[in-house]
C-alpha atoms as a PDB file:
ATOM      1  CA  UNK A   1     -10.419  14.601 -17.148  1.00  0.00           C
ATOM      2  CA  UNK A   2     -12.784  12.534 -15.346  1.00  0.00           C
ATOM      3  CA  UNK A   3     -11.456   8.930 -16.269  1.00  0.00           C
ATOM      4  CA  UNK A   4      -8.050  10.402 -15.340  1.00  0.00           C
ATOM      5  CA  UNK A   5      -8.699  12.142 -11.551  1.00  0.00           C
ATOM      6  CA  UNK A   6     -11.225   9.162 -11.262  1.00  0.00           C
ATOM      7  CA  UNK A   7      -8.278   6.655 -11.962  1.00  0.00           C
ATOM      8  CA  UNK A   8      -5.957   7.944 -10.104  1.00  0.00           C
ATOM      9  CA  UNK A   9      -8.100   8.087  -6.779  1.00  0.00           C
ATOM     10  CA  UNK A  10      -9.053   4.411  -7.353  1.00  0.00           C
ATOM     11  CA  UNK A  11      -5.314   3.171  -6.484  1.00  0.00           C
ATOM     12  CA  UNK A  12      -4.610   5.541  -3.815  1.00  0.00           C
ATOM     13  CA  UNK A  13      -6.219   3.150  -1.559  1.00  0.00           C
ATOM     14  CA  UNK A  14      -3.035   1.075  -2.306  1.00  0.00           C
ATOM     15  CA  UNK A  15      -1.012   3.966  -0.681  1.00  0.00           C
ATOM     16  CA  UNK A  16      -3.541   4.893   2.190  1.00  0.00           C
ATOM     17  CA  UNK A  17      -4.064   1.514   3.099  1.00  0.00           C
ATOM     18  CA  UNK A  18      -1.413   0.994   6.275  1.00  0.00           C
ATOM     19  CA  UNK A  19      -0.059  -2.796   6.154  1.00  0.00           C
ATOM     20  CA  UNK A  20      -1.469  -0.172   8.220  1.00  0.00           C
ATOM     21  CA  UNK A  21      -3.124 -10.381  11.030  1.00  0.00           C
ATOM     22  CA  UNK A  22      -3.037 -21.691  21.277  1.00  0.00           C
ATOM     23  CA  UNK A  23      -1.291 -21.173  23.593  1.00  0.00           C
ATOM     24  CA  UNK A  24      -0.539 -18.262  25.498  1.00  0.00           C
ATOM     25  CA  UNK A  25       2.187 -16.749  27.743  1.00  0.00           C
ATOM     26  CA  UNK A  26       2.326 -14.619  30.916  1.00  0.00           C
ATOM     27  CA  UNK A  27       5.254 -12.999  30.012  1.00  0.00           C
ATOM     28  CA  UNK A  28       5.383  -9.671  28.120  1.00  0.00           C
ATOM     29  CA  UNK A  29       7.241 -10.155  24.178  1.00  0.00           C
ATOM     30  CA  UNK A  30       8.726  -7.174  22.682  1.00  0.00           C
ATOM     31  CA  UNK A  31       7.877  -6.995  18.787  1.00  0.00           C
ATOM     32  CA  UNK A  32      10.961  -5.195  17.166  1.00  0.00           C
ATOM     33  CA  UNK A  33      11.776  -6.041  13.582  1.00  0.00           C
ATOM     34  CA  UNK A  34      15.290  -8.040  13.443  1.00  0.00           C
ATOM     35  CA  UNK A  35      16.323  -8.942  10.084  1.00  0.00           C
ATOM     36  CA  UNK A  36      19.867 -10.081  10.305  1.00  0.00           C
ATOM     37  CA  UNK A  37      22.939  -8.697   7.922  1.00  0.00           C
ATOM     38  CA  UNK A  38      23.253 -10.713   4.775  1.00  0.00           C
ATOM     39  CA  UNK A  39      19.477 -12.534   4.595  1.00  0.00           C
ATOM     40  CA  UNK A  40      17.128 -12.548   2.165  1.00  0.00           C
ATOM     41  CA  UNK A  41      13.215 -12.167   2.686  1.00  0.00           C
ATOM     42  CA  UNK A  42      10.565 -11.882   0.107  1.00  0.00           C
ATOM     43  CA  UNK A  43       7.319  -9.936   0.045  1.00  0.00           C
ATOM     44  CA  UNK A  44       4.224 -10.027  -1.456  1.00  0.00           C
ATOM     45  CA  UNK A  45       1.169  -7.649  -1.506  1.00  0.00           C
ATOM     46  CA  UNK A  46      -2.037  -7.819  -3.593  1.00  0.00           C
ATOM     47  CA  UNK A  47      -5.266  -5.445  -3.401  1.00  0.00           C
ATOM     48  CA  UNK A  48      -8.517  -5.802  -4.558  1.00  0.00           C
ATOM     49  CA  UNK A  49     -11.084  -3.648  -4.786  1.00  0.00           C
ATOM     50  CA  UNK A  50     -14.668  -3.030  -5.683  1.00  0.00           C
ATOM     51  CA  UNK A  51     -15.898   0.570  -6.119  1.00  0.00           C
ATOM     52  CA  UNK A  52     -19.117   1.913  -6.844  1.00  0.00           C
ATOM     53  CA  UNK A  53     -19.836   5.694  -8.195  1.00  0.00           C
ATOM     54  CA  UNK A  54     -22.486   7.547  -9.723  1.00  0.00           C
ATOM     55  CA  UNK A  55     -21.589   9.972 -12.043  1.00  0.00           C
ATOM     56  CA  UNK A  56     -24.627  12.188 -14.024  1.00  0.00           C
ATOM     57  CA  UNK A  57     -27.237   9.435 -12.078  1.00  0.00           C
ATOM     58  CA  UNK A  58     -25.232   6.849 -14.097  1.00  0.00           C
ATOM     59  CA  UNK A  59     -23.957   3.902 -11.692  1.00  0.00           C
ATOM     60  CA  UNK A  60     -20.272   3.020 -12.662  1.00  0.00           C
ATOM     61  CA  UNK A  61     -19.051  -0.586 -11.238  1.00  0.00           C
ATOM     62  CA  UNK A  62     -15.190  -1.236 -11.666  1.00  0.00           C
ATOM     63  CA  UNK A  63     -13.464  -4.063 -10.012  1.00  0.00           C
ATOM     64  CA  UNK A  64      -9.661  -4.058 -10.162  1.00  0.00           C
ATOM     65  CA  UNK A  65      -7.109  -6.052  -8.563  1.00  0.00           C
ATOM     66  CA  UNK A  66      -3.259  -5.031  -8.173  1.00  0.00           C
ATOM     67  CA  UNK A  67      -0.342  -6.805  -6.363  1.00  0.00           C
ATOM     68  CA  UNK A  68       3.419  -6.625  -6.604  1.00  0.00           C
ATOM     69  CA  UNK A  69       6.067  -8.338  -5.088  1.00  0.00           C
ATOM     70  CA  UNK A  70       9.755  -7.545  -4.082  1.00  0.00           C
ATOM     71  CA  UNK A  71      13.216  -9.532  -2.936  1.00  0.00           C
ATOM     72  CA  UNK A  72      14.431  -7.766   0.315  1.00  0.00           C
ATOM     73  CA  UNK A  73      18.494  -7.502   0.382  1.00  0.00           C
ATOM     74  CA  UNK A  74      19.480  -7.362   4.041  1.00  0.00           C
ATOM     75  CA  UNK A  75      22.663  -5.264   3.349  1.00  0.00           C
ATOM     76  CA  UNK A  76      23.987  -3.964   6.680  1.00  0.00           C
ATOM     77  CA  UNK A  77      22.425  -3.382  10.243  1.00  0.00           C
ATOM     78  CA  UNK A  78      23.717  -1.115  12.568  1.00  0.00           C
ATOM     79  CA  UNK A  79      24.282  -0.753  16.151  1.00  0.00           C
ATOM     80  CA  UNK A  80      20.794   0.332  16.945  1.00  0.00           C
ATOM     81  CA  UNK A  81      19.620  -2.357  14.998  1.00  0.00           C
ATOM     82  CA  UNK A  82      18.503   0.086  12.026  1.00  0.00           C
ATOM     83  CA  UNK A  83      18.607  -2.199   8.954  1.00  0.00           C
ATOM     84  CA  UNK A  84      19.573  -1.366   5.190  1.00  0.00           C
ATOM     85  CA  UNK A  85      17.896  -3.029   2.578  1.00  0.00           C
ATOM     86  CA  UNK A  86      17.436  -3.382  -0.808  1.00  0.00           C
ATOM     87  CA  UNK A  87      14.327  -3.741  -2.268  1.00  0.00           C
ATOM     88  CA  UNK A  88      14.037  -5.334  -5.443  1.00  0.00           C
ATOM     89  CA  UNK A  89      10.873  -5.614  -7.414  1.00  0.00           C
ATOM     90  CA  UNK A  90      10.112  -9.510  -8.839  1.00  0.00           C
ATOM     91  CA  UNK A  91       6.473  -9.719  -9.520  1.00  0.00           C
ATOM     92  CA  UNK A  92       3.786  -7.006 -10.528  1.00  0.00           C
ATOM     93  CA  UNK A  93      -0.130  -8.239 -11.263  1.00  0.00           C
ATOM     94  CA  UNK A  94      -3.188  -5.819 -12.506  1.00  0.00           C
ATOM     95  CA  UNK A  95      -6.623  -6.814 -13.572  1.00  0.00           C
ATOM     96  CA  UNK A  96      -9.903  -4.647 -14.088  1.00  0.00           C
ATOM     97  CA  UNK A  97     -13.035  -4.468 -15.154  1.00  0.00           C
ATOM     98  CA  UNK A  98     -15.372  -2.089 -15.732  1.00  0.00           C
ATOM     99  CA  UNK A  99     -16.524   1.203 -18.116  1.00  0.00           C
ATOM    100  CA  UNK A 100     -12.845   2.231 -18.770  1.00  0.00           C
ATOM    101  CA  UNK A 101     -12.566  -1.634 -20.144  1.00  0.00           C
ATOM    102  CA  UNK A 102     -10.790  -4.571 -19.281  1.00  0.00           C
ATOM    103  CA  UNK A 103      -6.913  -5.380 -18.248  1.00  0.00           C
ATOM    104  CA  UNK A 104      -5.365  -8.771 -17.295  1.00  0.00           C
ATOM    105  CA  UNK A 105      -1.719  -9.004 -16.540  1.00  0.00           C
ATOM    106  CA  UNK A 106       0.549 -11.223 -14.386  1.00  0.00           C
ATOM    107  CA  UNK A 107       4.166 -10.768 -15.066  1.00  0.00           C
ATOM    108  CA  UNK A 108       4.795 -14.572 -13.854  1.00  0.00           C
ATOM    109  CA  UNK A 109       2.355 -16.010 -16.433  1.00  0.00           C
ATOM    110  CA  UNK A 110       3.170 -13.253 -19.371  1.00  0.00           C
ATOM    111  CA  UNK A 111       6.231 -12.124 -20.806  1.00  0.00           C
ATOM    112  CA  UNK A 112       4.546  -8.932 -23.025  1.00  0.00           C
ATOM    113  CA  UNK A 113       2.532  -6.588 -21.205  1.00  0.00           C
ATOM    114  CA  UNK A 114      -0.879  -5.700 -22.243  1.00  0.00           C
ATOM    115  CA  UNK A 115      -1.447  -1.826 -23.446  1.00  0.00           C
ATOM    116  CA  UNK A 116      -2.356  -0.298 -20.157  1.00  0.00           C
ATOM    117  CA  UNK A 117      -0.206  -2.444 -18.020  1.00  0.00           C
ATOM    118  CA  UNK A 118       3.249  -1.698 -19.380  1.00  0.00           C
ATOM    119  CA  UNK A 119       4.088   0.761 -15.849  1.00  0.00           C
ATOM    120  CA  UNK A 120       3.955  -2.638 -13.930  1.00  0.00           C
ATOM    121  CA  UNK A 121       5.939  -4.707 -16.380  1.00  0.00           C
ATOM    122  CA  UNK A 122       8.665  -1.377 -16.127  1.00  0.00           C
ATOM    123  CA  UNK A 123       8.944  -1.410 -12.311  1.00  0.00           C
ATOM    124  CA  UNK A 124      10.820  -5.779 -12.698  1.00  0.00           C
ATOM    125  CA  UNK A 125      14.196  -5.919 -11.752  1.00  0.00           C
ATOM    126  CA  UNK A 126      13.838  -2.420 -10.508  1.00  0.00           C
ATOM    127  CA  UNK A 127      15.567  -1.394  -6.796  1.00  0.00           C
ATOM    128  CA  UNK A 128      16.056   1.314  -4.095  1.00  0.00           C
ATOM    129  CA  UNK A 129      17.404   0.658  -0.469  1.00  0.00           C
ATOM    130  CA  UNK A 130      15.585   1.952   2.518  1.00  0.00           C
ATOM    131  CA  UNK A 131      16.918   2.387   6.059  1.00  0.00           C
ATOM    132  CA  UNK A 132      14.110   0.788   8.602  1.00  0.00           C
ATOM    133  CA  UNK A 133      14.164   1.221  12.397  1.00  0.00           C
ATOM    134  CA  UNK A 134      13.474  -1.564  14.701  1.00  0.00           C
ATOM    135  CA  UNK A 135       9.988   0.063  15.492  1.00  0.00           C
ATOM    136  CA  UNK A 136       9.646  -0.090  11.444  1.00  0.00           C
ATOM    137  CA  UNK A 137      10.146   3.823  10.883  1.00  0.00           C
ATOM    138  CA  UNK A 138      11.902   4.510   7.551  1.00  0.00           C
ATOM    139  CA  UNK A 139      14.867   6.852   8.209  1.00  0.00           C
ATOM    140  CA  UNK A 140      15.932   6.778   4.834  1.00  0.00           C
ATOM    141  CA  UNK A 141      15.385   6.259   1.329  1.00  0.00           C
ATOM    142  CA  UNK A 142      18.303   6.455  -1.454  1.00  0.00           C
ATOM    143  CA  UNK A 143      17.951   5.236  -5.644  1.00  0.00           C
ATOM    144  CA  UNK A 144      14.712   6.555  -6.095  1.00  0.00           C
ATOM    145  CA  UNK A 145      15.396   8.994  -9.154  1.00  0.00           C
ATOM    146  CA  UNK A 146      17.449   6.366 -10.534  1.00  0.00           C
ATOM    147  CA  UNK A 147      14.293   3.574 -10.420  1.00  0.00           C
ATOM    148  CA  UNK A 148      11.935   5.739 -11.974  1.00  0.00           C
ATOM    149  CA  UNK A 149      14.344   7.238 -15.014  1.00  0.00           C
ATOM    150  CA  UNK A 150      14.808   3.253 -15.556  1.00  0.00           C
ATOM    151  CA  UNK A 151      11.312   2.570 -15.344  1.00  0.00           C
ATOM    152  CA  UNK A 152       9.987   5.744 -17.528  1.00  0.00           C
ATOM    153  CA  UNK A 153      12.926   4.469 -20.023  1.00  0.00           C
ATOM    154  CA  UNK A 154      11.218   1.634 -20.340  1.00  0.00           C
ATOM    155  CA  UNK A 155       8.316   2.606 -21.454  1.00  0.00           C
ATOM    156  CA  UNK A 156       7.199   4.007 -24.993  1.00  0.00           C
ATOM    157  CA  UNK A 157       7.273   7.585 -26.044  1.00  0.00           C
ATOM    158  CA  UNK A 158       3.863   8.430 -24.939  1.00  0.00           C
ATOM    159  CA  UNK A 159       3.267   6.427 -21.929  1.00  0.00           C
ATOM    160  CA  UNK A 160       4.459   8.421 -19.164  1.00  0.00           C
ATOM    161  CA  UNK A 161       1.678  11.101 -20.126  1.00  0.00           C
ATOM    162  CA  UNK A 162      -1.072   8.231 -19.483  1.00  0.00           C
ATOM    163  CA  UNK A 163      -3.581   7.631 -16.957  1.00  0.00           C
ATOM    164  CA  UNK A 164      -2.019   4.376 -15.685  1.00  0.00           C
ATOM    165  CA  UNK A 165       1.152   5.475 -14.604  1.00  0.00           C
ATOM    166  CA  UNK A 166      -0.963   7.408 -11.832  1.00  0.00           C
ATOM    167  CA  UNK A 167      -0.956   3.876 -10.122  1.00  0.00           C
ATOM    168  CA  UNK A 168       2.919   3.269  -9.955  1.00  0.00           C
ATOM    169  CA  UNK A 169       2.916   7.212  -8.404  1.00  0.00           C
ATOM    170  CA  UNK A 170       3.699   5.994  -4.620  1.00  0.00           C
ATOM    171  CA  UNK A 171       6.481   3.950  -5.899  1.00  0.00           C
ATOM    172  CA  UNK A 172       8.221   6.282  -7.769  1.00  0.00           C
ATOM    173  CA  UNK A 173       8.518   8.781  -5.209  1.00  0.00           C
ATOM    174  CA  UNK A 174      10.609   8.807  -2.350  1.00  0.00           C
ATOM    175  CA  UNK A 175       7.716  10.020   0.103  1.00  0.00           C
ATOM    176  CA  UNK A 176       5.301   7.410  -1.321  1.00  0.00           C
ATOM    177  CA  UNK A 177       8.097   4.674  -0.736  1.00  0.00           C
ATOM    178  CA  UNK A 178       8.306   6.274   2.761  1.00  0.00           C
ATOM    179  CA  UNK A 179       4.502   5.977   3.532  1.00  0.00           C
ATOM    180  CA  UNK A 180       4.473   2.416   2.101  1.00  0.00           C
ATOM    181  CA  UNK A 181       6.681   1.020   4.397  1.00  0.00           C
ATOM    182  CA  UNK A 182       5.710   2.704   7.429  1.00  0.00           C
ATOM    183  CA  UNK A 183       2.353   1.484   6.228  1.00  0.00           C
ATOM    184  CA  UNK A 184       3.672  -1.969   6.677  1.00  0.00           C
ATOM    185  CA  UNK A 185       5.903  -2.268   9.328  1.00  0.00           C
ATOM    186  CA  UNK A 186       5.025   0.813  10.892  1.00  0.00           C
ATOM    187  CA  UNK A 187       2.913  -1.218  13.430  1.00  0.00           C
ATOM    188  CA  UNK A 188       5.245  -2.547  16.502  1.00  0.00           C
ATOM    189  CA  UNK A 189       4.628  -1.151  20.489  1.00  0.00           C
ATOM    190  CA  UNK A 190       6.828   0.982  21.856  1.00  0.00           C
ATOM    191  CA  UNK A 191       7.399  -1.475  24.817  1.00  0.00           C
ATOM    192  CA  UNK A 192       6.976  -5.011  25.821  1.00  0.00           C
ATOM    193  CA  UNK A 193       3.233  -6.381  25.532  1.00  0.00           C
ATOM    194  CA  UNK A 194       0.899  -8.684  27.009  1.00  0.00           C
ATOM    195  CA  UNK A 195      -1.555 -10.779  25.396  1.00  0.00           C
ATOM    196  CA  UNK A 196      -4.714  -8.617  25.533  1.00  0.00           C
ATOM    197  CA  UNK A 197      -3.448  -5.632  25.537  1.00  0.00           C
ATOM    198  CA  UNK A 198      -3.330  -2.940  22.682  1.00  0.00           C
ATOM    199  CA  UNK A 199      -1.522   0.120  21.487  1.00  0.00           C
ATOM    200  CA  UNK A 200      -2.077   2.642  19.209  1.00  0.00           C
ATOM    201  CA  UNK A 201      -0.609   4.855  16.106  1.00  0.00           C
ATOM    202  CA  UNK A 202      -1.914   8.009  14.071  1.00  0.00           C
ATOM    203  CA  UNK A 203      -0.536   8.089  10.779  1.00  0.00           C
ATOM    204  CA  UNK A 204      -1.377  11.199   8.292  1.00  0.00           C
ATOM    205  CA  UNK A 205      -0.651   9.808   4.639  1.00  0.00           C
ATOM    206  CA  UNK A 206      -1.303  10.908   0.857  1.00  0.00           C
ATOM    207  CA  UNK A 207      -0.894   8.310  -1.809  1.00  0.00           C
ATOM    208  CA  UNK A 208      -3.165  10.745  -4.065  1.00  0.00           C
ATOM    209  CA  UNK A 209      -5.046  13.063  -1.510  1.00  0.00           C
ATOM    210  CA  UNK A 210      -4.464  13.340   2.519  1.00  0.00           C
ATOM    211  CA  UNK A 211      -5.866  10.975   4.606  1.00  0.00           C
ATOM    212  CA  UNK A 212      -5.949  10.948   8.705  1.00  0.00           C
ATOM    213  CA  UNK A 213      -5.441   6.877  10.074  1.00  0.00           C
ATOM    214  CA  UNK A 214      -5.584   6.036  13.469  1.00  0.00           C
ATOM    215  CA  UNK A 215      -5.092   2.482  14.108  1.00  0.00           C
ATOM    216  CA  UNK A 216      -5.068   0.333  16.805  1.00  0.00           C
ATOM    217  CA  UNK A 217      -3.586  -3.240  17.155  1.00  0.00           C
ATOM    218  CA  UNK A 218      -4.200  -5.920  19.763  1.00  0.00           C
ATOM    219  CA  UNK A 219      -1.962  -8.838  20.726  1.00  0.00           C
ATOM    220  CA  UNK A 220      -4.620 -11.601  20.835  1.00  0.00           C
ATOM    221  CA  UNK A 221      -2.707 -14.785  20.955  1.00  0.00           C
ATOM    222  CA  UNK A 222       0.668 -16.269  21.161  1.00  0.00           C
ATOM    223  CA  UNK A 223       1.766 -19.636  19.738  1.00  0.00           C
ATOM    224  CA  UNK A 224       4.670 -21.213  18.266  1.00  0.00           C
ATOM    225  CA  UNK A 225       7.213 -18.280  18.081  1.00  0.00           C
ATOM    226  CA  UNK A 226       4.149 -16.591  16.398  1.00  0.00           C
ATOM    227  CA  UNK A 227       2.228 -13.241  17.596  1.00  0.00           C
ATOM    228  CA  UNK A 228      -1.856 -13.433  16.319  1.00  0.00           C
ATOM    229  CA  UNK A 229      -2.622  -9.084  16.326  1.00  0.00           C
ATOM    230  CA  UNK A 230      -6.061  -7.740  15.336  1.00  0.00           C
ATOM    231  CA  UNK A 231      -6.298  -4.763  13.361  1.00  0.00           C
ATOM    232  CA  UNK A 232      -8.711  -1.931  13.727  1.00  0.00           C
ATOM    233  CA  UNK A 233      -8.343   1.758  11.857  1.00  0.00           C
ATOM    234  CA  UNK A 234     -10.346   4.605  11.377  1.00  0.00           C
ATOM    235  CA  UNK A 235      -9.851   6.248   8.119  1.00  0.00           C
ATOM    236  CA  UNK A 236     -10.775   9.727   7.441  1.00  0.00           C
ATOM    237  CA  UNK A 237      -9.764  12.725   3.974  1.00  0.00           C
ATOM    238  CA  UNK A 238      -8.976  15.952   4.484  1.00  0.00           C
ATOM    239  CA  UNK A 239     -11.557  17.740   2.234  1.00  0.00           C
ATOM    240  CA  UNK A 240      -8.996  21.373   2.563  1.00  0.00           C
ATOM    241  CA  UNK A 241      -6.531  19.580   0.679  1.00  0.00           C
ATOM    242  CA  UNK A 242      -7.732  18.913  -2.665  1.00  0.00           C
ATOM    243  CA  UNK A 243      -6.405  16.795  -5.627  1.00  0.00           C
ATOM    244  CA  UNK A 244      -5.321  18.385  -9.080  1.00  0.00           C
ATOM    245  CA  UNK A 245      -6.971  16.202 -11.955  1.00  0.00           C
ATOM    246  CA  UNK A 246      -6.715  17.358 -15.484  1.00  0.00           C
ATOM    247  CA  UNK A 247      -6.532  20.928 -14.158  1.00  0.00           C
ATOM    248  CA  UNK A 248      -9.601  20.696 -12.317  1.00  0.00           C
ATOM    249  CA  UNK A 249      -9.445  20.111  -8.539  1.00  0.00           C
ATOM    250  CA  UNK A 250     -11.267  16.840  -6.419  1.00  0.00           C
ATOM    251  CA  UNK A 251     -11.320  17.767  -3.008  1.00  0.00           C
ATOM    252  CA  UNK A 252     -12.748  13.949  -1.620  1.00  0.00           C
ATOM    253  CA  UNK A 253     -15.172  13.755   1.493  1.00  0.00           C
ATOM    254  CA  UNK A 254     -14.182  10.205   2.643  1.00  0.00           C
ATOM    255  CA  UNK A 255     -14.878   8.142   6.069  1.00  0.00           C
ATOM    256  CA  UNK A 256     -14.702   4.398   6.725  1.00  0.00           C
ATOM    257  CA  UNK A 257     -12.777   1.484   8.779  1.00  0.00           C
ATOM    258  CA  UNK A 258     -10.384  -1.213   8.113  1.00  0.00           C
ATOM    259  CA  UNK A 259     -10.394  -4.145  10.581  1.00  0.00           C
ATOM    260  CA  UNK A 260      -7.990  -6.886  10.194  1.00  0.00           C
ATOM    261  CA  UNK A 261      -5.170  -9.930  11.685  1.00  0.00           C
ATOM    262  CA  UNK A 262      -1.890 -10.335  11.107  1.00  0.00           C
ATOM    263  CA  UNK A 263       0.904 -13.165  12.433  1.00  0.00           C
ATOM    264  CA  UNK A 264       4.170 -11.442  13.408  1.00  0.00           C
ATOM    265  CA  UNK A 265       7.387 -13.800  13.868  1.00  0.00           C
ATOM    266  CA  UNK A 266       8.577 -12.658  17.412  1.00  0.00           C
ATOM    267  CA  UNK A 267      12.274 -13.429  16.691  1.00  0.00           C
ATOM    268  CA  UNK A 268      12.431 -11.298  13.702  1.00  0.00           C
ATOM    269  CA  UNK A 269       9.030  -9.016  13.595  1.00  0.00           C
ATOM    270  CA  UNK A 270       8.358 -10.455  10.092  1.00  0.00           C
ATOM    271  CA  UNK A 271       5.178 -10.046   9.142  1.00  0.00           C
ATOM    272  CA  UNK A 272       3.957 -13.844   7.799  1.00  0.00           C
ATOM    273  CA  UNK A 273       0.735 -12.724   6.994  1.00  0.00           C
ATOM    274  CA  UNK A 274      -1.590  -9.838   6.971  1.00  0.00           C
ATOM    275  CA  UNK A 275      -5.204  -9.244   5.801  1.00  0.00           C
ATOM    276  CA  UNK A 276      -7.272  -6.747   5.993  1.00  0.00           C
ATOM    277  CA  UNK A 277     -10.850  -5.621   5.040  1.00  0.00           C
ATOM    278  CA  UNK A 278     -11.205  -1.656   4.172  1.00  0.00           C
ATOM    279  CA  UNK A 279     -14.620   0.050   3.434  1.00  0.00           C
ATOM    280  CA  UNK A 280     -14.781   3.767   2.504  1.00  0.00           C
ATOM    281  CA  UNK A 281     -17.909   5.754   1.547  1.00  0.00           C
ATOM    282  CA  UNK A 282     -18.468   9.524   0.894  1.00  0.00           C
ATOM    283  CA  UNK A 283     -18.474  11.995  -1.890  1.00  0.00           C
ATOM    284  CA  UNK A 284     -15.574  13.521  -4.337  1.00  0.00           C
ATOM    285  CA  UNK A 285     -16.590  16.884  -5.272  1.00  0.00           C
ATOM    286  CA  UNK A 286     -15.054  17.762  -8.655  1.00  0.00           C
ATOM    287  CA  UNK A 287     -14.670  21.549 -10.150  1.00  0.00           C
ATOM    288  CA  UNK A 288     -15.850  24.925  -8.392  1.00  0.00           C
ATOM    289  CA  UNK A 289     -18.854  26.931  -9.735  1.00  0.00           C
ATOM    290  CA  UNK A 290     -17.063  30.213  -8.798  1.00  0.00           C
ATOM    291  CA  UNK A 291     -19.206  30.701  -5.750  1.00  0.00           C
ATOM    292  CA  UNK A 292     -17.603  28.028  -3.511  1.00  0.00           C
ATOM    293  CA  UNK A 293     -19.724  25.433  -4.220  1.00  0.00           C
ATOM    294  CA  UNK A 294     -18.491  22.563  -6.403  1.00  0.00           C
ATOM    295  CA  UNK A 295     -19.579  21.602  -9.925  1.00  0.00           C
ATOM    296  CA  UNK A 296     -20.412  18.672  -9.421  1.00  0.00           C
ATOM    297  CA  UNK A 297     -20.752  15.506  -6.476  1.00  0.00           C
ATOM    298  CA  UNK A 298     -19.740  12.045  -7.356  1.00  0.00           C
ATOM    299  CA  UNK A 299     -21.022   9.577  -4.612  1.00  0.00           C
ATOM    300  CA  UNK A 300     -18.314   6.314  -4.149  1.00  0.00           C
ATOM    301  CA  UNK A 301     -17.971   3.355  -2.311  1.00  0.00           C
ATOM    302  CA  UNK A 302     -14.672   1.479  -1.897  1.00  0.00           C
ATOM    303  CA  UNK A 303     -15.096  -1.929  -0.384  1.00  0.00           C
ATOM    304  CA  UNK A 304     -11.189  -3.221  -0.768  1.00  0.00           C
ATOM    305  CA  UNK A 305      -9.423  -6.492   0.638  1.00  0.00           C
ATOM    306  CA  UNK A 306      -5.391  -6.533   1.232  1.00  0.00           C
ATOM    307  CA  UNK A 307      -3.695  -9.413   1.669  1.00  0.00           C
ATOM    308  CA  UNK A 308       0.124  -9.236   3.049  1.00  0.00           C
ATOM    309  CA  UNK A 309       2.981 -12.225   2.455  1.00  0.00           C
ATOM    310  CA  UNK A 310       6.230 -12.458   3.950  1.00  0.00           C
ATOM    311  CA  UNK A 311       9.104 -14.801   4.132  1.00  0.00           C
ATOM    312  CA  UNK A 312      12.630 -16.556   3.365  1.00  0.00           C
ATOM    313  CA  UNK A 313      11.506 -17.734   0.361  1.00  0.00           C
ATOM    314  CA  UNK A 314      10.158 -16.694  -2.962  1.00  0.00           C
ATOM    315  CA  UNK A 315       6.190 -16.894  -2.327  1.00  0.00           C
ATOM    316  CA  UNK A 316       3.871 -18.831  -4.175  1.00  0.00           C
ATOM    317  CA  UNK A 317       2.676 -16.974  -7.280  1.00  0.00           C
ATOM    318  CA  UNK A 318       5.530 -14.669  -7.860  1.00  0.00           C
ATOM    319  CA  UNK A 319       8.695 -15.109  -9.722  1.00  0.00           C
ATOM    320  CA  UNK A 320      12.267 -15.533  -8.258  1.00  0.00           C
END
């Protein structure tokens, strides 16, 4: 029970974590995102993380990487400039190390999947379409059910019931999709900005447990067609709305910041790149004794680095 709620929590950072990155100009620019009808654009996101726990005064280290990447289908925008898309997925990495042993995968490098990474290999050549706003707001999501009977068909017998597929939960689900994005492109002004100037967005998401976001972006620079924004969150878990975990529940007592940049095309709102630096520290407190109190406290640390690609081509390291 403990390798499985403990696995599960380590890639909800993936779905918690908002994608929520010299000249200058006097004029205001407003940041909308403008894909025209008929392009593609390609996108790539990886994650890596370091966490620290210490279960029964034992410290556990596990390091684990995990990055996908997808073929965006620009199938129809309307008059409000709400755009269709298809999003296809082309590339799927995971790597880790650590007391529940080691993993290395890279669907561009290997044609078999490892045991343990067979979820990621499932989710290639799998789609679903999402409707996006200009101000990157998801107003729809359709083919869902269909992508994840394909992917669980893909799988064998037993692997559904396993531990891994906790990790491909956010994109099997039409809410996780949902949070994903907005975590993404969820991240223009409501109006026309200056350089120096800063606007903010509270987000309330739950990859694996609820988390409260409140982030803040600044326009810092603008060069070349190209909009430098710094990145600042404060991340915080709602301890009242606990995880279930092998029929036990993990209510998680979490705090930290992410701080990051990302360059925005101001023609389009694409995001070229994004990073980002996350720390969270606290406790997850596993079981109940009966008398309100919890059976037992796990201390963690998540120190975790995103990295965000986007473009017109097929990016370096990923597979057409």
């Amino acid at each position: 029970m403990e390798k499985r709620g403990f696995r599960l929590f380590m890639f909800a950072a993936v779905g918690i974590t908002s994608m929520a990155l010299c000249g200058t100009s006097a004029a205001a620019v407003s940041l909308q995102l403008k894909l025209g009808k008929g392009k593609t654009y390609y996108e790539k996101m990886t994650v890596n993380q370091h966490m620290t726990q210490t279960v029964m005064n034992m410290q556990q280290v596990i390091d684990q990487n995990m990055g996908t990447g997808s073929k965006l289908d620009v199938l129809d925008v309307d008059g409000q400039g709400n755009m269709r898309m298809r999003h296809t997925f082309n590339w799927a990495m995971t790597q880790r190390t650590g007391p529940m042993g080691n993993l290395d995968y890279d669907s561009a490098k290997q044609a078999t999947p490892p045991a343990g990474a067979e979820a990621f290999a499932a989710l290639l050549g799998q789609s679903y379409i999402v409707k996006v706003s200009p101000k990157g707001e998801v107003l729809d999501v359709n083919g869902v059910e269909e992508m994840r009977a394909a992917v669980l068909k893909k799988l064998p017998a037993n692997a559904a019931a396993d531990p891994s597929m906790n990790a491909l939960t956010p994109y099997l689900d039409k809410k996780g999709i949902k949070e994903m994005t907005e975590s993404m492109w969820g991240n223009y002004p409501d109006k026309p900005v200056d350089v120096g100037q800063s606007w903010s967005k509270k987000r309330v998401a739950s990859p694996a447990f609820e988390m409260t976001i409140e982030n803040k972006w600044t326009l810092q620079k603008r060069e070349a067609g190209v909009a430098t924004i710094a990145t600042t969150s404060a991340i915080r878990s709602n301890p009242d709305k606990p995880m279930e975990a092998g029929g036990m529940k993990m209510r998680f007592e979490l705090a930290g910041t992410q701080d990051g940049t990302m360059q925005m095309e101001e023609a389009t709102g694409l995001i070229r790149l994004a990073q980002a630096h996350q720390q969270l520290k606290g406790e997850i407190k596993v079981g109940d004794s009966g008398q309100g109190t919890p059976m037992m406290a796990i201390p963690v640390v998540f120190d975790t680095k995103i990295k965000l690609e986007m473009g017109d081509q097929p990016l370096e390291g990923t597979t057409k």
